[in-house]
N, C-alpha and C. Protein backbone atom coordinates (compact mmCIF):
# COMPACT_ATOMS: atom_id res chain seq x y z
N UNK A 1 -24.60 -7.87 53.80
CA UNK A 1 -24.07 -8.38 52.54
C UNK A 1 -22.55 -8.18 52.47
N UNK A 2 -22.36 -6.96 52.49
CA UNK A 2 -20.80 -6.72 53.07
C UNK A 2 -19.64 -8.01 53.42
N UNK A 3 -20.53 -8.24 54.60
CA UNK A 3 -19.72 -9.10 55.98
C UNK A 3 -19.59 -10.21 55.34
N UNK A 4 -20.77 -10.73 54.38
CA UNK A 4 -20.47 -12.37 53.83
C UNK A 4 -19.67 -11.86 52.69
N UNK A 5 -19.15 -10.98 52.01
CA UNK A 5 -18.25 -11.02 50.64
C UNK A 5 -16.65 -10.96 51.65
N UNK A 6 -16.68 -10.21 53.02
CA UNK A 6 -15.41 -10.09 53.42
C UNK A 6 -15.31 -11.36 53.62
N UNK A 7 -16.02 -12.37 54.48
CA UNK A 7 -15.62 -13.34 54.94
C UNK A 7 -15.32 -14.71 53.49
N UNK A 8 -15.82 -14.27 52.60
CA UNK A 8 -15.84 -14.96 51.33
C UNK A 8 -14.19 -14.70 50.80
N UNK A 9 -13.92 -13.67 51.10
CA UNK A 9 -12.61 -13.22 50.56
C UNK A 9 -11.79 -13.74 51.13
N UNK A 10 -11.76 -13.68 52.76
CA UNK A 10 -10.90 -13.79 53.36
C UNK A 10 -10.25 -15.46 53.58
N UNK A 11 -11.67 -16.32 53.85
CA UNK A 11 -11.33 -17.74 53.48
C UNK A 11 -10.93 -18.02 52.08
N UNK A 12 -11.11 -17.11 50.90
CA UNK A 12 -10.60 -17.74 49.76
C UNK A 12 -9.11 -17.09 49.72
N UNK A 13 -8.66 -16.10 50.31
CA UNK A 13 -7.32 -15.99 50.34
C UNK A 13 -6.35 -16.70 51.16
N UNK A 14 -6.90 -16.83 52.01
CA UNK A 14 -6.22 -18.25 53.34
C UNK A 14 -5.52 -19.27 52.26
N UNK A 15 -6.98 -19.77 51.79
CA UNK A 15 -7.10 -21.25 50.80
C UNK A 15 -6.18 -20.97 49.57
N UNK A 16 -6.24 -20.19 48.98
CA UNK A 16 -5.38 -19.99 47.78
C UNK A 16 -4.06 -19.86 48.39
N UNK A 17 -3.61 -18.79 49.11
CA UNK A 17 -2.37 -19.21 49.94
C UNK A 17 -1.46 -20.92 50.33
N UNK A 18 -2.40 -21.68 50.80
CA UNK A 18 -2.26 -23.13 51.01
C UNK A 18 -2.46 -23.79 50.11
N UNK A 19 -3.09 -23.55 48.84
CA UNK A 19 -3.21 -24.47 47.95
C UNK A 19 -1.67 -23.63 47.07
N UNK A 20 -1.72 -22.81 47.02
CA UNK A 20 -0.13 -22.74 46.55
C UNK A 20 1.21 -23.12 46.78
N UNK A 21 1.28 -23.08 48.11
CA UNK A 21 2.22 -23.85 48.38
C UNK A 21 2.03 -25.01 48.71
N UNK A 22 0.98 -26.00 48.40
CA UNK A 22 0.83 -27.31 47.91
C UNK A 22 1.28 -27.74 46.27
N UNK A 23 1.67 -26.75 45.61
CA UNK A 23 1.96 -27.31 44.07
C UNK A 23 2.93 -27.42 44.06
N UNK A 24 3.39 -28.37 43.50
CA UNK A 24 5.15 -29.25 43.57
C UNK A 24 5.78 -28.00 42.78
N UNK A 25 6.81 -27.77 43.30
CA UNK A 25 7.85 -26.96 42.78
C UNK A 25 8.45 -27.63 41.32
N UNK A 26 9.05 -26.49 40.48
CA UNK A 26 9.15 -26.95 39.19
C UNK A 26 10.53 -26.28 38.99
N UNK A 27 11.84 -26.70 38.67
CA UNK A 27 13.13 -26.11 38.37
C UNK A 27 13.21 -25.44 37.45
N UNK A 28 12.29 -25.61 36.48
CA UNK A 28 12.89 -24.12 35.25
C UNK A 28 12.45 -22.94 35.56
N UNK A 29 11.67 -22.27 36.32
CA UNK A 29 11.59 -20.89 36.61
C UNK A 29 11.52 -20.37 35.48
N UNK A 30 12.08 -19.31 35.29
CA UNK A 30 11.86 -17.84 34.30
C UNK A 30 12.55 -18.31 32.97
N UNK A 31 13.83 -19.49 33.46
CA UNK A 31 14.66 -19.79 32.36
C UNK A 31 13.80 -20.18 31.49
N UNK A 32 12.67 -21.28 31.47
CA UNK A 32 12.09 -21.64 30.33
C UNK A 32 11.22 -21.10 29.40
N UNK A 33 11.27 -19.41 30.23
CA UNK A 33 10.71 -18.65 28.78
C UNK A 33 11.68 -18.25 27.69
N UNK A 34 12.73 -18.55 28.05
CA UNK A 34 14.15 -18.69 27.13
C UNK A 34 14.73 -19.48 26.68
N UNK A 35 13.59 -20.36 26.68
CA UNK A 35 13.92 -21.94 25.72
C UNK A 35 15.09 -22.25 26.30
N UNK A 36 15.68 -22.04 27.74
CA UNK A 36 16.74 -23.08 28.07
C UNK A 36 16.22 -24.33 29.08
N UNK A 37 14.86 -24.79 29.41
CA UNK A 37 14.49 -26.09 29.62
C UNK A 37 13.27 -26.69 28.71
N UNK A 38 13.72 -27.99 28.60
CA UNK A 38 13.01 -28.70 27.65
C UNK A 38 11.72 -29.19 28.21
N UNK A 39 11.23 -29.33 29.27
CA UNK A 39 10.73 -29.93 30.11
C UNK A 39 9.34 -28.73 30.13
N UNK A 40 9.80 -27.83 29.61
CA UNK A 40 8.29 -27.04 29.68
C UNK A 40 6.79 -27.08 28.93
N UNK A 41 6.94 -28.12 28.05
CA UNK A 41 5.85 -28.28 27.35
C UNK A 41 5.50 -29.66 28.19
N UNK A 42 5.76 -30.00 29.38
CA UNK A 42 5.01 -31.23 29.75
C UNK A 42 3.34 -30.94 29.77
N UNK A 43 2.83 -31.98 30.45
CA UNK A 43 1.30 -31.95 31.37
C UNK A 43 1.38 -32.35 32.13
N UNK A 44 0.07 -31.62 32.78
CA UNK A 44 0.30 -32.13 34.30
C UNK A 44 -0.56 -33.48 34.50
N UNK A 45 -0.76 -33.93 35.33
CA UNK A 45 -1.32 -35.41 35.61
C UNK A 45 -1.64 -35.43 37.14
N UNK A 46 -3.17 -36.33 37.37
CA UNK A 46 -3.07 -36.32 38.70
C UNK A 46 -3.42 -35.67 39.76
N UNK A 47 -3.30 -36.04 40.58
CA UNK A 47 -3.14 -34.13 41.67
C UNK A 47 -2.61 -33.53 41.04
N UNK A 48 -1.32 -33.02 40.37
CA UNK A 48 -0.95 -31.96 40.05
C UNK A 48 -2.16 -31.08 39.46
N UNK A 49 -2.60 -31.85 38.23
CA UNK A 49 -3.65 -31.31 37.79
C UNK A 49 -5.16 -30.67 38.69
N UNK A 50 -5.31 -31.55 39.35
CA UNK A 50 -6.25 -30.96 40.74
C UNK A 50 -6.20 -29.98 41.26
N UNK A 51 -5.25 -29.93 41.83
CA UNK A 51 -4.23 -29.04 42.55
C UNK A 51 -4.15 -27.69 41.68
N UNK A 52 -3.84 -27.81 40.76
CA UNK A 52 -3.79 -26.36 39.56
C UNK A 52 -5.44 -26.14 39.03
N UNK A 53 -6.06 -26.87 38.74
CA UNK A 53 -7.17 -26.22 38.92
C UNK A 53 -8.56 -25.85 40.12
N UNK A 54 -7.90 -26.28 41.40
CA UNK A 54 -8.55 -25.41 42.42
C UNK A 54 -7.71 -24.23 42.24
N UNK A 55 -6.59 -24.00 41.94
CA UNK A 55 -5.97 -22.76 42.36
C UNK A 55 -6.55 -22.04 41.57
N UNK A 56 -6.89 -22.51 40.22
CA UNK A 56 -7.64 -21.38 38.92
C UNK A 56 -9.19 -21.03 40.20
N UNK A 57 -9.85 -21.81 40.48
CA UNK A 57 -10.98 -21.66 40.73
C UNK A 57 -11.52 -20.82 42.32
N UNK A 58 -9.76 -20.96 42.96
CA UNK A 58 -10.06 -19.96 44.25
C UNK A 58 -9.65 -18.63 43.69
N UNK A 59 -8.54 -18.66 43.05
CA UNK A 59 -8.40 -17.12 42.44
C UNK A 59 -9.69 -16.53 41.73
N UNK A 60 -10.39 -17.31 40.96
CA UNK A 60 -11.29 -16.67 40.50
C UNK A 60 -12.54 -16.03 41.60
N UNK A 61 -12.42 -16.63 42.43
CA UNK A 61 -13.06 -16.52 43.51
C UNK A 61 -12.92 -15.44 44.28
N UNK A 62 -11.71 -15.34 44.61
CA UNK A 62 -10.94 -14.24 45.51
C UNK A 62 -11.17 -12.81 44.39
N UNK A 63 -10.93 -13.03 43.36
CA UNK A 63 -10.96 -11.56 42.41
C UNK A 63 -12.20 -11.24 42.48
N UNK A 64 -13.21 -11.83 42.03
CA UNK A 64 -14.74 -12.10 42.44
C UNK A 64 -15.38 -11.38 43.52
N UNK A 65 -14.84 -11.98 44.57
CA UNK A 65 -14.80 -11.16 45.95
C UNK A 65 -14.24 -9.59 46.33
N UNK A 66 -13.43 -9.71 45.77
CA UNK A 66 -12.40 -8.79 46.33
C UNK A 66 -13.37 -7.01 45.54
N UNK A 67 -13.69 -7.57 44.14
CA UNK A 67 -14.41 -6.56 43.37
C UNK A 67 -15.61 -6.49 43.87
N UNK A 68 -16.43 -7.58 44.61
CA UNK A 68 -17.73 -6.82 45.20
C UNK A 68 -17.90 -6.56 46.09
N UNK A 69 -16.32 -6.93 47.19
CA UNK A 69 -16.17 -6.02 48.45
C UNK A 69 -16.06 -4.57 48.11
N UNK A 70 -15.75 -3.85 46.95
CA UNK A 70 -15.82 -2.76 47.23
C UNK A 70 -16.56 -2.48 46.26
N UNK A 71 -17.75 -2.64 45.56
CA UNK A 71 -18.42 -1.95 44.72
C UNK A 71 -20.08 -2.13 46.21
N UNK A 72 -19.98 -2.97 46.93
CA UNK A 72 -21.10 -3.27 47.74
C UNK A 72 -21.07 -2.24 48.95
């Protein structure tokens, strides 16, 4: 049981890795928690949107994992 949560982990950290740096880069950074870009209340559309929610759904995955690699 072990061996399939490591290997569960380990492909979902690969994947989350690559699906992150698949999400288009965004220029306001940190500034737009300081209301100096306007552009932060967009939506996403598209792949983007795709794209951001596999990333919700491997992280959830990976945390998932990661907690019953060591409680198992």
């Amino acid at each position: 049981m072990k061996d399939i949560v490591f290997w569960v982990e380990l492909v979902s950290a690969v994947l989350l890795i690559i699906i992150i740096l698949l999400q288009p880069k965004t220029s306001s950074g940190m500034g737009s928690m300081a209301g100096e870009d306007s552009s932060a209340l967009t939506t996403k559309r598209g792949g983007e949107q795709v794209i951001h929610r596999i990333t919700i759904v491997l992280a959830f995955i990976f945390a998932i994992s990661a907690f019953l690699y060591h409680i198992v």
